[in-house]
C-alpha atoms as a PDB file:
ATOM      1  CA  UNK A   1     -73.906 162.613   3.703  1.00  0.00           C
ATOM      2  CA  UNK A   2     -71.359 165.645   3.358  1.00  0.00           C
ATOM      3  CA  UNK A   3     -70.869 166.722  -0.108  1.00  0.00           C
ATOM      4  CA  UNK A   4     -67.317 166.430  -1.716  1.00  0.00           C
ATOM      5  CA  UNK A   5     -65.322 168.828  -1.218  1.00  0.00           C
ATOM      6  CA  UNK A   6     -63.913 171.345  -3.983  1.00  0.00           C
ATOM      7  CA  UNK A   7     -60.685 172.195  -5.482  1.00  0.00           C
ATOM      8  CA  UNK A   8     -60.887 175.617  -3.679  1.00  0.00           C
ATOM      9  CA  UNK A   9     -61.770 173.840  -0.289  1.00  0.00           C
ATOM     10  CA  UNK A  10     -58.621 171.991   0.165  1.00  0.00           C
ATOM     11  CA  UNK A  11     -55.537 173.461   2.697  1.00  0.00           C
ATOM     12  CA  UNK A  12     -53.351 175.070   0.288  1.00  0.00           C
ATOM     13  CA  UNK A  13     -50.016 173.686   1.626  1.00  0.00           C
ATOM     14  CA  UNK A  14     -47.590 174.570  -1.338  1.00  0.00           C
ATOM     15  CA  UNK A  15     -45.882 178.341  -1.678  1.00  0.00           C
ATOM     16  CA  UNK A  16     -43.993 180.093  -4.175  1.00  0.00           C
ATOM     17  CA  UNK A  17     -41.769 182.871  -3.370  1.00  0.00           C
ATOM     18  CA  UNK A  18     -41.369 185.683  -6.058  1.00  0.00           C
ATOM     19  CA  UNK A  19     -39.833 188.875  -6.390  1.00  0.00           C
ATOM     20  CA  UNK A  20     -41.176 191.916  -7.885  1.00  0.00           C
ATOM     21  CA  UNK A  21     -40.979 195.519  -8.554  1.00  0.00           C
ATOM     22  CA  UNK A  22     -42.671 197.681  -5.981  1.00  0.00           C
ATOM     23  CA  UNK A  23     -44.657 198.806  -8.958  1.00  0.00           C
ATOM     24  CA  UNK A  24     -45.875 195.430  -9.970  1.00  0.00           C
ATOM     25  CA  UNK A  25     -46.289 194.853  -6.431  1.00  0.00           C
ATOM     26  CA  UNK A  26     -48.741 197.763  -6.181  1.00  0.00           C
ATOM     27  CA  UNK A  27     -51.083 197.254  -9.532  1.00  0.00           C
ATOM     28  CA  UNK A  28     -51.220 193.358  -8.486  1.00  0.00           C
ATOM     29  CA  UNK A  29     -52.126 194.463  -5.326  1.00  0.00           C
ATOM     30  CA  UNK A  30     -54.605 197.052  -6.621  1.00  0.00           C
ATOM     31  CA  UNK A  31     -56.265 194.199  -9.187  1.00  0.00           C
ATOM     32  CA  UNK A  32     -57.001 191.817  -6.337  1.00  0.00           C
ATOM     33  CA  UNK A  33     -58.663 194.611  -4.313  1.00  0.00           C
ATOM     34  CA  UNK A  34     -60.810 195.537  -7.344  1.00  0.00           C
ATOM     35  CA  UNK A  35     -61.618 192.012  -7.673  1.00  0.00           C
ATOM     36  CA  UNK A  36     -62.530 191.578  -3.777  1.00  0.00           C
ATOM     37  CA  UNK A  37     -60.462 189.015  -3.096  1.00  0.00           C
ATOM     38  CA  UNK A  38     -56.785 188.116  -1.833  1.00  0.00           C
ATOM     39  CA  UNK A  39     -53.620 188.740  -3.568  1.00  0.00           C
ATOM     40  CA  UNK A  40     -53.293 185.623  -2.984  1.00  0.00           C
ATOM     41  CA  UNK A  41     -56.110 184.515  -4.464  1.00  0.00           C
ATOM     42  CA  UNK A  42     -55.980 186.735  -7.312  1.00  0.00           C
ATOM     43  CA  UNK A  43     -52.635 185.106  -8.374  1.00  0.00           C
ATOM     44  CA  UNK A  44     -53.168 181.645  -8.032  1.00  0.00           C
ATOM     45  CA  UNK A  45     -56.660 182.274  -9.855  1.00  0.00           C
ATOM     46  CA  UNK A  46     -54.784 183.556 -12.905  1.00  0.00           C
ATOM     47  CA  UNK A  47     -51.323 181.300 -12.418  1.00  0.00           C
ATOM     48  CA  UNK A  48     -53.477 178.443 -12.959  1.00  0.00           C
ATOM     49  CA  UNK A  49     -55.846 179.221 -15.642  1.00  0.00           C
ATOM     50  CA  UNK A  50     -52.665 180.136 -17.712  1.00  0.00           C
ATOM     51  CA  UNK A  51     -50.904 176.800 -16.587  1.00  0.00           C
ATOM     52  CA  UNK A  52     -53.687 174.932 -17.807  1.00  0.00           C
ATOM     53  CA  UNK A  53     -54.316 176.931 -21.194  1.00  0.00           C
ATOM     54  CA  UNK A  54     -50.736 176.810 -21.772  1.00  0.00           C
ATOM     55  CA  UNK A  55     -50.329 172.811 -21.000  1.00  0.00           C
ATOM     56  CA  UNK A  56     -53.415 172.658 -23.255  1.00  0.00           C
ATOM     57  CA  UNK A  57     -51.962 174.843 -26.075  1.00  0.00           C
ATOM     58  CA  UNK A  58     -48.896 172.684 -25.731  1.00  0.00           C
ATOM     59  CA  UNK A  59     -50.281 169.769 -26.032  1.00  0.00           C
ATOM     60  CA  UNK A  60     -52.548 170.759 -29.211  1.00  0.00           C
ATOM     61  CA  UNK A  61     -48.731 171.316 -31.133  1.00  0.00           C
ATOM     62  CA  UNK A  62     -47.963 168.288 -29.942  1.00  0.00           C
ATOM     63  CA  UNK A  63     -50.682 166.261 -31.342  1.00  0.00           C
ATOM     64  CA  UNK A  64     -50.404 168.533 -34.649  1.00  0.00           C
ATOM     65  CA  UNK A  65     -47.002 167.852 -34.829  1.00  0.00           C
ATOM     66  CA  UNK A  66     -47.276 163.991 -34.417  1.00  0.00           C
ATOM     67  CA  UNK A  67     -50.743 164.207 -37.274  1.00  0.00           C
ATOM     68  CA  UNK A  68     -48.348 165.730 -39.633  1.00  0.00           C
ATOM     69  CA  UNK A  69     -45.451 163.171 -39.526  1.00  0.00           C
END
């Protein structure tokens, strides 16, 4: 039986286009070869951690908010 895949095995089929400065272009560039990995990798790595902690940090206010009232 074939294990399930992961998260990280899945096509990635969604893209977001962004703009930078050819500086941040550069030291982004220059962090995901340090790392050993993909620019591309590098930044979804990091958009989605702070996605999640920010969802999570939002939704801790929330619940604060609502223990309060």
């Amino acid at each position: 039986m074939a294990r399930p895949r992961k998260e990280e095995d899945r096509a990635h089929s969604a893209s977001i286009r962004i703009r930078l400065l050819p500086e941040h272009d550069a030291l982004i560039r220059e962090a995901a070869a340090l790392a050993g990995v993909s620019m591309s990798d590098w930044l979804r790595e990091r958009i989605v951690r702070t996605a999640r902690r920010e969802i999570a940090e939002a939704a801790r206010y929330q619940s604060a908010g609502q223990a309060q009232e």
